[in-house]
N, C-alpha and C. Protein backbone atom coordinates (compact mmCIF):
# COMPACT_ATOMS: atom_id res chain seq x y z
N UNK A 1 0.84 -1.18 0.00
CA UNK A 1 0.00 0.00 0.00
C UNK A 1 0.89 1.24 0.00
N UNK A 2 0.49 2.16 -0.92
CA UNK A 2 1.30 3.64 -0.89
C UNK A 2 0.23 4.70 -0.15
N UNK A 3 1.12 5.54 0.59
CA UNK A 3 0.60 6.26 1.08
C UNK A 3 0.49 7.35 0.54
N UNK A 4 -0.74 8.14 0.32
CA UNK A 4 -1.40 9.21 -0.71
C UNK A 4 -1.49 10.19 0.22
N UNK A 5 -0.54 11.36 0.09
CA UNK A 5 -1.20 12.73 0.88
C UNK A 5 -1.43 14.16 -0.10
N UNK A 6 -2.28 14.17 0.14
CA UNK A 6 -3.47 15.76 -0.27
C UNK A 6 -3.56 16.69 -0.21
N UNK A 7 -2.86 17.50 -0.82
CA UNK A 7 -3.39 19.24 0.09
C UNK A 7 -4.77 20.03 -0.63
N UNK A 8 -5.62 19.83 0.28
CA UNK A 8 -7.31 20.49 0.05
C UNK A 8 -7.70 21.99 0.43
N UNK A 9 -7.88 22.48 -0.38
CA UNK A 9 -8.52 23.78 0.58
C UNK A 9 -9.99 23.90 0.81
N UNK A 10 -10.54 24.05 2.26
CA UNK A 10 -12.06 23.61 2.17
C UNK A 10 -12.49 23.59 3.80
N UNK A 11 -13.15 23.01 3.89
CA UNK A 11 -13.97 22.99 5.71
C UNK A 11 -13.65 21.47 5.84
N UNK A 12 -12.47 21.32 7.04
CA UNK A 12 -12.41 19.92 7.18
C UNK A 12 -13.99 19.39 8.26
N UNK A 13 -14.87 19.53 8.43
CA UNK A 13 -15.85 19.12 8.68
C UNK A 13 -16.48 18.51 7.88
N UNK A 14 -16.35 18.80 6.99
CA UNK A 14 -17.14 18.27 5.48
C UNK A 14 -16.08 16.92 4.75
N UNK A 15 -15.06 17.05 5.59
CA UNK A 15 -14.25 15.56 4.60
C UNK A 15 -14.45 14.24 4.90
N UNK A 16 -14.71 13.52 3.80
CA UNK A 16 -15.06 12.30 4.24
C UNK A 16 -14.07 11.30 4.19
N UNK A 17 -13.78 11.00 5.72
CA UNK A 17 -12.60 10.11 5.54
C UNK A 17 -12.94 9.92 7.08
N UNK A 18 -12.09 8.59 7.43
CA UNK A 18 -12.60 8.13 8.77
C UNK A 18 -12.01 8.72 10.19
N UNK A 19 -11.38 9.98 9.88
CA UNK A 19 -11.27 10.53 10.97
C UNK A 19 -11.11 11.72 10.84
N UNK A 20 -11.08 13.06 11.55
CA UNK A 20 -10.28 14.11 11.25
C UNK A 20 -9.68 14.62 12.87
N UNK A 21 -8.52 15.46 12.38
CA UNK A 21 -7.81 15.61 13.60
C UNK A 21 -8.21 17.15 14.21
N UNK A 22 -8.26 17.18 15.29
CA UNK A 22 -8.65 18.92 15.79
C UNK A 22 -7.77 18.83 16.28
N UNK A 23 -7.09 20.81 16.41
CA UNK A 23 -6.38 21.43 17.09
C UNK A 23 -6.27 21.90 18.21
N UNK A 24 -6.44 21.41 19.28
CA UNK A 24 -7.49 20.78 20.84
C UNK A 24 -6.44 22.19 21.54
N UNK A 25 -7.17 22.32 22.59
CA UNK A 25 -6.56 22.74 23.88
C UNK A 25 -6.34 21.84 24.78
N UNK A 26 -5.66 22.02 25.87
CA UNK A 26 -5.47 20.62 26.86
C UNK A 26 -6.89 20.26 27.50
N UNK A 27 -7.86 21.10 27.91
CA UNK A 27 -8.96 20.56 28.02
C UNK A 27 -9.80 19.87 27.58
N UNK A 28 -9.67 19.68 26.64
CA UNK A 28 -10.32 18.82 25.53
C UNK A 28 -11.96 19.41 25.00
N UNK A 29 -12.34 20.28 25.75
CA UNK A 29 -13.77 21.21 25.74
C UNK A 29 -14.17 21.62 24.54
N UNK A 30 -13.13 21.92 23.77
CA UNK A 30 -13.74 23.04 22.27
C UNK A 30 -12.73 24.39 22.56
N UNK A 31 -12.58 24.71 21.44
CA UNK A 31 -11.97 26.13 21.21
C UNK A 31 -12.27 27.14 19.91
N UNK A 32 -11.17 27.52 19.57
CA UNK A 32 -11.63 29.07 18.57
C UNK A 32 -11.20 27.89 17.50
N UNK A 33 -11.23 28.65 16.16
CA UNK A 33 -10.58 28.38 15.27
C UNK A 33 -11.43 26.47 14.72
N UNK A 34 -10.29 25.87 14.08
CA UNK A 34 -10.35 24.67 13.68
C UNK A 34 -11.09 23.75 14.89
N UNK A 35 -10.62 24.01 15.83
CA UNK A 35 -11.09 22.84 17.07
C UNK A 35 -13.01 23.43 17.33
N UNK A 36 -13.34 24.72 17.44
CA UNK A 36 -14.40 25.37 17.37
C UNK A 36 -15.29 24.67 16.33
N UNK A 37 -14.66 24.80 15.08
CA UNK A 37 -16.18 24.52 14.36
C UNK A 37 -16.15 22.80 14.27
N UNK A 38 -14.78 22.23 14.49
CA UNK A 38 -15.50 20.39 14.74
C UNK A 38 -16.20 20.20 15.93
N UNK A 39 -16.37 21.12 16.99
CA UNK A 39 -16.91 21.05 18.10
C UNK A 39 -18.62 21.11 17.56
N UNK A 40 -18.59 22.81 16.86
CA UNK A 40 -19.88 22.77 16.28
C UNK A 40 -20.94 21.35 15.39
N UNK A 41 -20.18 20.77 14.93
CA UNK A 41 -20.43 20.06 13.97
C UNK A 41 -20.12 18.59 14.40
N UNK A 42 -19.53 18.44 15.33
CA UNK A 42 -19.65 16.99 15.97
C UNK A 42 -20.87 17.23 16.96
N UNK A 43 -20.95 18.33 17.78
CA UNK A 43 -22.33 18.61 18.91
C UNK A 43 -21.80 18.26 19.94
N UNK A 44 -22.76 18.89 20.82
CA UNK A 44 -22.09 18.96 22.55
C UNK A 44 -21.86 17.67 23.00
N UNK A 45 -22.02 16.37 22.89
CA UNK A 45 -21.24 15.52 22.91
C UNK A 45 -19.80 15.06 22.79
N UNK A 46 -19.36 15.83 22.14
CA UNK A 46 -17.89 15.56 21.62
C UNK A 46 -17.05 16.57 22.80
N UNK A 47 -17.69 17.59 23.71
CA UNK A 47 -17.04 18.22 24.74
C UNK A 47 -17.27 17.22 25.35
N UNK A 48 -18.22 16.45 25.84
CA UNK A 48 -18.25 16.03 26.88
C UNK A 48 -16.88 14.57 27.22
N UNK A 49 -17.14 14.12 25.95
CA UNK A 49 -16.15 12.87 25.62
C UNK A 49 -14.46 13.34 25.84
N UNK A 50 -14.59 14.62 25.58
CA UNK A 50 -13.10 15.30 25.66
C UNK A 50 -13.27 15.44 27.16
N UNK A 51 -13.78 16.17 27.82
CA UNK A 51 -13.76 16.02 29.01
C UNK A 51 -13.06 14.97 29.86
N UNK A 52 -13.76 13.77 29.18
CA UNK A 52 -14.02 12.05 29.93
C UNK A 52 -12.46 12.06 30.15
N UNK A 53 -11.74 12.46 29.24
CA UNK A 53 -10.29 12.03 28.53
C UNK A 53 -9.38 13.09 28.68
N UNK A 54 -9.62 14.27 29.32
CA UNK A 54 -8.66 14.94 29.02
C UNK A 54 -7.59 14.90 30.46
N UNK A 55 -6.92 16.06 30.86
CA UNK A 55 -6.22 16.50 30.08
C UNK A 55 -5.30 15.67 29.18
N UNK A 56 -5.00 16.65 28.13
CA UNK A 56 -4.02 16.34 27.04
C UNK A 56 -2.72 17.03 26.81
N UNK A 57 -1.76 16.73 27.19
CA UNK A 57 -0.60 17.29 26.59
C UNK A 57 -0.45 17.59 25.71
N UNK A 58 0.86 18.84 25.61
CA UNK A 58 0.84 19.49 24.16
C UNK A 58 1.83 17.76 23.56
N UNK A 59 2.04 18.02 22.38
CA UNK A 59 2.33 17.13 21.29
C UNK A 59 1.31 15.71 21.48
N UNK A 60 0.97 15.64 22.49
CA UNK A 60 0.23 14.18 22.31
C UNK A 60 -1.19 13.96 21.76
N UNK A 61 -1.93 12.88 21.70
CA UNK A 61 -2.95 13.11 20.76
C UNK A 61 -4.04 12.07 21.56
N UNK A 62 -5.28 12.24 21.44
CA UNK A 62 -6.60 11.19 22.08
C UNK A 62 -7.56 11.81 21.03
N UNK A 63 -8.15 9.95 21.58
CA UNK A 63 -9.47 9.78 20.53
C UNK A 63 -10.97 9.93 20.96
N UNK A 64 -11.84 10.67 20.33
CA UNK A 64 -13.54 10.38 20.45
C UNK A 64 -14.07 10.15 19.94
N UNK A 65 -15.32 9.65 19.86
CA UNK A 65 -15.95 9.36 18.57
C UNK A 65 -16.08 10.95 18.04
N UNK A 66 -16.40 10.85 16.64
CA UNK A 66 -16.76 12.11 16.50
C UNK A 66 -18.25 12.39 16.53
N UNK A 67 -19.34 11.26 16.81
CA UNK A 67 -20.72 12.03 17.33
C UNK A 67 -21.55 12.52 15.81
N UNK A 68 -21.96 13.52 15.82
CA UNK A 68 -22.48 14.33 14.64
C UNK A 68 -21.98 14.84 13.48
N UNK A 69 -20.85 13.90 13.20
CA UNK A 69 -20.15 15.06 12.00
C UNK A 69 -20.41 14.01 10.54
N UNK A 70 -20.51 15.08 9.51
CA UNK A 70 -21.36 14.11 8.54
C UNK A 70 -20.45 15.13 7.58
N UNK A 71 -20.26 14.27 6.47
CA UNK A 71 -20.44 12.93 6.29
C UNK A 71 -19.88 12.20 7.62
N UNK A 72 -20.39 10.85 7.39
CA UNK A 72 -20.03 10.40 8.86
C UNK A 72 -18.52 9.93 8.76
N UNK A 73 -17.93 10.33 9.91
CA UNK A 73 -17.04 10.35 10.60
C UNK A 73 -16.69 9.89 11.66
N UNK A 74 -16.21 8.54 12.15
CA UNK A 74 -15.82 7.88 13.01
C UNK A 74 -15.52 8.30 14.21
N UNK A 75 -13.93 8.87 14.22
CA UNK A 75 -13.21 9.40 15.48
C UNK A 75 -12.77 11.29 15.05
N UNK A 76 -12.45 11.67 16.24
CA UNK A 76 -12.00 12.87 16.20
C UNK A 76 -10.72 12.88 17.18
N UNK A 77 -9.45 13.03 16.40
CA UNK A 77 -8.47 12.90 17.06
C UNK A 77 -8.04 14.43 17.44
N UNK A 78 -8.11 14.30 18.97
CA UNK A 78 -7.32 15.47 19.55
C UNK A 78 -5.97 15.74 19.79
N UNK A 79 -5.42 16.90 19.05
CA UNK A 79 -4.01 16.90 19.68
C UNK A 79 -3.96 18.21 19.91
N UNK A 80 -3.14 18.52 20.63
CA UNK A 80 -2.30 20.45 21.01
C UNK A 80 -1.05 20.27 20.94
N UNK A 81 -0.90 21.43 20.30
CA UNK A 81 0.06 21.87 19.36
C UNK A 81 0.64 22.90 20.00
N UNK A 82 2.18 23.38 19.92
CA UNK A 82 2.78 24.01 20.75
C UNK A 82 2.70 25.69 20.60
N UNK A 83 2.44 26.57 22.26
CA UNK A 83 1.93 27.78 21.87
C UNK A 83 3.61 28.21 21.12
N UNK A 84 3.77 29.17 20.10
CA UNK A 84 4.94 29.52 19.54
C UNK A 84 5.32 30.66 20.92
N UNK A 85 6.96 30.53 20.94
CA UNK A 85 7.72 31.31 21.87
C UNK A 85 8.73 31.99 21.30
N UNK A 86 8.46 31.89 20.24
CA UNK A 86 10.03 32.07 19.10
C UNK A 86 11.07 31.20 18.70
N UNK A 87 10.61 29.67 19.12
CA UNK A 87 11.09 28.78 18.17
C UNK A 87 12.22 27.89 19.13
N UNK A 88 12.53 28.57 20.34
CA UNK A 88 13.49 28.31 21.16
C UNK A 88 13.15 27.47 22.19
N UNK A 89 11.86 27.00 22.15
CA UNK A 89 11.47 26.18 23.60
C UNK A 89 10.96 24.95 22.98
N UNK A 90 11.37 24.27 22.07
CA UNK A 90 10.94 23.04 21.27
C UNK A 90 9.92 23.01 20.74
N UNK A 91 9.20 23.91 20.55
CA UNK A 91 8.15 24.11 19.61
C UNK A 91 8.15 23.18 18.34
N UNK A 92 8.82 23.02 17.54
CA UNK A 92 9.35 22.16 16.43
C UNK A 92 8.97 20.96 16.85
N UNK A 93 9.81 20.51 18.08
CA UNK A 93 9.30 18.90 18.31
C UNK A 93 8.36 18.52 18.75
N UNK A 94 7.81 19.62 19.30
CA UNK A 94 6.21 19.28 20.27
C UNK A 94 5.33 18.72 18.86
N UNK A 95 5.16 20.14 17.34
CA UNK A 95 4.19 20.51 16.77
C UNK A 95 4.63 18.78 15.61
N UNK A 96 5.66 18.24 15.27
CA UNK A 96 5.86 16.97 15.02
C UNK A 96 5.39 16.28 15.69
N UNK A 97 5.79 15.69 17.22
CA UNK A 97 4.63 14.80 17.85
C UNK A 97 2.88 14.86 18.00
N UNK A 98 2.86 16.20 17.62
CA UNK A 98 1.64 16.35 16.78
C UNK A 98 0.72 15.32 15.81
N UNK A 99 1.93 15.31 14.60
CA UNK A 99 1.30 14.82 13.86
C UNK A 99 1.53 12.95 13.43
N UNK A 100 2.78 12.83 14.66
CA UNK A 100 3.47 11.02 14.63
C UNK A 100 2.18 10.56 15.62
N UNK A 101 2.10 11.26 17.21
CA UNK A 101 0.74 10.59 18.25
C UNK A 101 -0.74 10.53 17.22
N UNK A 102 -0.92 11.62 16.52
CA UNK A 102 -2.19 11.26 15.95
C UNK A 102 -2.35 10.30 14.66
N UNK A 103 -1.28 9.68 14.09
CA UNK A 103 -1.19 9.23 13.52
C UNK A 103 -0.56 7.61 13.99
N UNK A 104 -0.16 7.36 14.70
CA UNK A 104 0.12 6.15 16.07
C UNK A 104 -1.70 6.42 16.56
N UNK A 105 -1.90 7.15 16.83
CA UNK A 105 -3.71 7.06 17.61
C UNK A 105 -4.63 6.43 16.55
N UNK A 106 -4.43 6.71 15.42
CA UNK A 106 -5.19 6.68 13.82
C UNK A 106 -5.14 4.80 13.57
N UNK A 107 -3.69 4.66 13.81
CA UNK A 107 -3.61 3.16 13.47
C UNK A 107 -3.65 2.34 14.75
N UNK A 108 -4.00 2.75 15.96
CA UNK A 108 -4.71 2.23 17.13
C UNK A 108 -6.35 1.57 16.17
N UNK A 109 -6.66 2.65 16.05
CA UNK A 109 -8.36 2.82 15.97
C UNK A 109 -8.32 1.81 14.29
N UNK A 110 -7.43 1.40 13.57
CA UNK A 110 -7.84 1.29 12.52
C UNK A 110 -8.30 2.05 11.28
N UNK A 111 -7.80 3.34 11.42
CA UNK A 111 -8.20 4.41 10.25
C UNK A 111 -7.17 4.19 9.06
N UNK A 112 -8.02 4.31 7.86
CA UNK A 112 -7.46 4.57 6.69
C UNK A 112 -7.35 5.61 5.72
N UNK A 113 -8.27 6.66 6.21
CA UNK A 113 -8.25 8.00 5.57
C UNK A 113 -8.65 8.75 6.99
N UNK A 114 -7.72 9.98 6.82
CA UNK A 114 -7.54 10.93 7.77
C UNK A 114 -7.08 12.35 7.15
N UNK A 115 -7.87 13.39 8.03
CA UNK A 115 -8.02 14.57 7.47
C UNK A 115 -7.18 15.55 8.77
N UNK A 116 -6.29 16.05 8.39
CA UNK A 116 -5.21 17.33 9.09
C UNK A 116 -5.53 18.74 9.08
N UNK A 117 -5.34 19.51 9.88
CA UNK A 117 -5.73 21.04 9.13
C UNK A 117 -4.56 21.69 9.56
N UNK A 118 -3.81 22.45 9.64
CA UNK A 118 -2.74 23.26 9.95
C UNK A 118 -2.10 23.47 11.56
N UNK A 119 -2.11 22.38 12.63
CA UNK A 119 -1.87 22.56 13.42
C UNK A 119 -0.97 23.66 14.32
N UNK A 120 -1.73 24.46 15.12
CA UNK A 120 -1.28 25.46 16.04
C UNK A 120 -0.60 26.79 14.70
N UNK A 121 -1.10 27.52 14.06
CA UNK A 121 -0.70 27.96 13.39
C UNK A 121 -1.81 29.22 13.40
N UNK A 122 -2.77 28.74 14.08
CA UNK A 122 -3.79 30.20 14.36
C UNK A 122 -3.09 30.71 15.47
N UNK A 123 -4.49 30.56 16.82
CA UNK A 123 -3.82 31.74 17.82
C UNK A 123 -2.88 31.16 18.47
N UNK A 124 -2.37 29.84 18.15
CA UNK A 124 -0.81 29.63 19.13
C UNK A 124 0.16 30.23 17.98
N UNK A 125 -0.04 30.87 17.08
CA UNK A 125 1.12 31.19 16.35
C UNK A 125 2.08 31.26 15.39
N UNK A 126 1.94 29.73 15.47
CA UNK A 126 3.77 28.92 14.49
C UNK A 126 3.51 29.17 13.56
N UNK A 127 4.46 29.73 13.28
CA UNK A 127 5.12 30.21 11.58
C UNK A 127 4.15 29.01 10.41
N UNK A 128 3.63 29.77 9.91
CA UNK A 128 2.96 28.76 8.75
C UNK A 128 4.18 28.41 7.94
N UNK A 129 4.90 28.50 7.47
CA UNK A 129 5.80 28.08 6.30
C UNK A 129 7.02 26.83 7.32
N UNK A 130 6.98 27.11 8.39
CA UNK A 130 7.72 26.41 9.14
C UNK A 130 6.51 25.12 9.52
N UNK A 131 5.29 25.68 9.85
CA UNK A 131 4.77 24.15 10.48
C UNK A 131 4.24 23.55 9.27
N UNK A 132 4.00 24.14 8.03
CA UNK A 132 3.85 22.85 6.66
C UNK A 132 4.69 22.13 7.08
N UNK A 133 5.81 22.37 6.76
CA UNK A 133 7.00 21.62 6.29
C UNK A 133 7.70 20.69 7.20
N UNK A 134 6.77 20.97 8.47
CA UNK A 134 6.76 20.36 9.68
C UNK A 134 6.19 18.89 9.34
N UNK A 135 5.07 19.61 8.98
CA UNK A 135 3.80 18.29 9.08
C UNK A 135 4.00 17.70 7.87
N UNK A 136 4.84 18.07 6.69
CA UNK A 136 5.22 16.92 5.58
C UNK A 136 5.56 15.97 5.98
N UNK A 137 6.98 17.11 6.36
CA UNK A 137 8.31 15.80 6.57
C UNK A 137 8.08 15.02 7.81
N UNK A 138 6.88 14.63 8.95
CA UNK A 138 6.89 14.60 9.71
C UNK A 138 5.90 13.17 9.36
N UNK A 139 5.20 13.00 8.80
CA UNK A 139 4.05 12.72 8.07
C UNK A 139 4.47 11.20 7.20
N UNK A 140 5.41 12.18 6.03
CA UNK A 140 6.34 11.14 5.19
C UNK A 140 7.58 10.33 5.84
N UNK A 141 7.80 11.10 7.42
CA UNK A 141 8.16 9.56 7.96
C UNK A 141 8.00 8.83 9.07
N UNK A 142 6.62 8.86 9.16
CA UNK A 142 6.17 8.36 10.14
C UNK A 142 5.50 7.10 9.78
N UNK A 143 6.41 5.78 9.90
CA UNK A 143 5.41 4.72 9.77
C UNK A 143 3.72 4.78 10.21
N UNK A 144 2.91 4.26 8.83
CA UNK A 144 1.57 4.25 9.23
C UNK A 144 1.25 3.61 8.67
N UNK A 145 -0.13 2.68 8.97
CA UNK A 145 -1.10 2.23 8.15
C UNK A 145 -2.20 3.07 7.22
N UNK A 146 -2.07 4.08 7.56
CA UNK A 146 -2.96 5.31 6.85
C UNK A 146 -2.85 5.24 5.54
N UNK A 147 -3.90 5.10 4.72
CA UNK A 147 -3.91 5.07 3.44
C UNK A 147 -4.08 6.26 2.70
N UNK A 148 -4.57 7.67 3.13
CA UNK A 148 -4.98 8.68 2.36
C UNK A 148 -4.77 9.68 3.86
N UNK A 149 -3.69 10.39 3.69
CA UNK A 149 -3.97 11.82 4.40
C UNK A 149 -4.17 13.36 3.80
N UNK A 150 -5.05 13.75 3.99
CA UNK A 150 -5.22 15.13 3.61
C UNK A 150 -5.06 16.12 4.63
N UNK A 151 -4.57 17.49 4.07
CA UNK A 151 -3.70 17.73 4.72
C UNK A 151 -5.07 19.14 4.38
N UNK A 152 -6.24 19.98 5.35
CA UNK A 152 -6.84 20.56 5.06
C UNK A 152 -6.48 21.75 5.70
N UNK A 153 -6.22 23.26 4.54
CA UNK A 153 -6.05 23.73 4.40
C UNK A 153 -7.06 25.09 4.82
N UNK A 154 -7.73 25.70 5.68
CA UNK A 154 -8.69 26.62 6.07
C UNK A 154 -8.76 27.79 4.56
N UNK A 155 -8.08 28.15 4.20
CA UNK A 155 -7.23 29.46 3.33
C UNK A 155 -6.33 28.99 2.48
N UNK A 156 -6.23 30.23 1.11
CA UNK A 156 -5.20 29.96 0.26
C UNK A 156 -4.03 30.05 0.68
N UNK A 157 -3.44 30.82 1.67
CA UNK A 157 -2.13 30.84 1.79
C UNK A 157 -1.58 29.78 2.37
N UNK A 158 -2.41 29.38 3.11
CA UNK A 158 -2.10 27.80 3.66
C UNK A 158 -1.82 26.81 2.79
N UNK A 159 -3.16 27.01 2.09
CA UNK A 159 -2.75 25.61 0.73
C UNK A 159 -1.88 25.94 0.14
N UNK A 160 -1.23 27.06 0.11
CA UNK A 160 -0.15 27.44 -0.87
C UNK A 160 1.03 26.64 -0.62
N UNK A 161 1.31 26.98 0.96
CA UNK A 161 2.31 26.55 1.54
C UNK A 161 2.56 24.92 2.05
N UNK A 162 1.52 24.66 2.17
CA UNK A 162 1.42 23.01 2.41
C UNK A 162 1.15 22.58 1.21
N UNK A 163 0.72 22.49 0.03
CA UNK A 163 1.44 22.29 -1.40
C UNK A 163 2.86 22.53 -1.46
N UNK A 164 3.53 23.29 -1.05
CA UNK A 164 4.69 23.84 -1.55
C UNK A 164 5.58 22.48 -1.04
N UNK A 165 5.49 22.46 0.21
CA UNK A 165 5.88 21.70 1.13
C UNK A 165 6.04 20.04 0.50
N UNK A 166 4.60 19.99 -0.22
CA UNK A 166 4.43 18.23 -0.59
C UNK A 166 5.03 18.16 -1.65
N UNK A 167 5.35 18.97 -2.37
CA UNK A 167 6.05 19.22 -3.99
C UNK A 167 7.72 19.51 -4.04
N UNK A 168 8.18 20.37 -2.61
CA UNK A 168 9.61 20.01 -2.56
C UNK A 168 10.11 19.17 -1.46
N UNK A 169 10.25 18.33 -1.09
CA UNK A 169 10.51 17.97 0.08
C UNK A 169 11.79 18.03 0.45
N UNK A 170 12.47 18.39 -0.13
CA UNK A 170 14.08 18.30 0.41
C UNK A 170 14.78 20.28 0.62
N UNK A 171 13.49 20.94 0.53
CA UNK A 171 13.41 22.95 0.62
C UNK A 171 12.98 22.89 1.99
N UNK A 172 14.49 23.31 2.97
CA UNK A 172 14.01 23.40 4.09
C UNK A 172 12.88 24.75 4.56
N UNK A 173 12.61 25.08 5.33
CA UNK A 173 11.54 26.14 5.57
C UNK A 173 13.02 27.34 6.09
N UNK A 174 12.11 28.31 5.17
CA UNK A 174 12.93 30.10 5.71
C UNK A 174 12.84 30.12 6.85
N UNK A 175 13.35 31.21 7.81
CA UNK A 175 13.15 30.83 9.35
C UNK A 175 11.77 32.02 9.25
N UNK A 176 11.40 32.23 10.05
CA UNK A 176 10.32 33.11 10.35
C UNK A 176 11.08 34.70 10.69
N UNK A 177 9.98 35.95 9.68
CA UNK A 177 10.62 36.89 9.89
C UNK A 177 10.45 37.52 10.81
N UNK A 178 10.32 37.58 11.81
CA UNK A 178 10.34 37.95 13.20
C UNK A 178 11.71 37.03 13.76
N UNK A 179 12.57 36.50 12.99
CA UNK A 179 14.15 36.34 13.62
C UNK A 179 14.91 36.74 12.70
N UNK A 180 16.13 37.08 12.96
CA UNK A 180 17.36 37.01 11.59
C UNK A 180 17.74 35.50 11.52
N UNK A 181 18.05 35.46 10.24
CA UNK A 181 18.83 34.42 10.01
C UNK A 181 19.86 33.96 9.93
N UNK A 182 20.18 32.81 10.81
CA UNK A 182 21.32 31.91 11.61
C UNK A 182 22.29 31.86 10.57
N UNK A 183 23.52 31.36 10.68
CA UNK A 183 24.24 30.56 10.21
C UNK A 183 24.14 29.18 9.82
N UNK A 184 23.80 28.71 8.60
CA UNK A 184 23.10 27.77 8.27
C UNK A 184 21.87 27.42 7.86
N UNK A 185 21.06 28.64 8.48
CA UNK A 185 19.70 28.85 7.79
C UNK A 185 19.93 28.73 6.00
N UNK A 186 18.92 28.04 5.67
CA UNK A 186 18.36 27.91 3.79
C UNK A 186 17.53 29.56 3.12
N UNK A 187 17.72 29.68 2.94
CA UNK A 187 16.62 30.94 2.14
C UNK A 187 16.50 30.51 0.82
């Protein structure tokens, strides 16, 4: 089996595939952004199940059913994603175990299509061009049974960049301009 990944731009609520992942807080309750509207759309059930289960550490990931979300949709994998600090407090490795726990959680449960959206890249922060390229290369080597990941995109600039990401894989990411760049940094 080859593994097929996607970059979509669209409402991951609406994808049909047997799981999709939210961008959780440690409470597991619901939040703004991406985790907000699967909350909407799975129904107050899916707080409560987060509840049952939480807390959650940042990089790690847990499962719920997902309840109300249609097309139907199995599980809703929670993970949190690291708040950005400027890049210096492991942010990088947290927002990777991101996407290896939910994907180790995915082939717990038996999933074969799974839907991503831009982890921690709203109000925690991280550099979009840095966490694509995160969640490629992070993705492409992470042993899985996963047969189809899509990688859903809220916005064009997103899809821009997580396309960019699946099309070069060996273009490390610019650093973010809110730093200068290191010795060794790629541009």
């Amino acid at each position: 089996m080859v593994l097929r990944i996607e970059v979509v731009r669209g409402d991951i609520t609406a994808e049909d595939v047997d799981a999709v992942v939210t961008a959780a807080n440690e409470s597991l309750l619901g939040g703004g952004g991406v985790d907000g509207a699967i909350h909407r759309a799975a129904g107050a059930r899916l707080a409560d199940a987060g509840a049952a289960i939480a807390p959650c550490d940042p990089g790690d990931a847990k499962a719920t059913p997902a309840f109300d979300l249609d097309p139907p949709v199995r599980h809703v994998i929670h993970t949190v994603g690291p708040v950005w600090e400027g890049g210096e407090h492991g942010e990088a490795e947290v927002l990777a175990s991101c996407y290896r726990r939910s994907l180790e959680v995915a082939d717990a449960l038996g999933v074969r299509r799974i839907a991503f959206p831009a982890i921690a890249t709203g109000v925690y922060g991280f550099p979009p061009e840095q966490a694509a390229r995160i969640a490629v290369d992070t993705i492409r080597s992470t042993p899985s049974r996963v047969e189809l990941i899509r990688l859903v995109a809220f916005d064009d600039p997103t899809h821009t960049l997580l396309q960019k990401a699946l099309d070069n894989p060996h273009e490390p990411p610019r650093p973010p301009a809110n730093r200068p760049a290191l010795r060794g940094d790629h541009r």
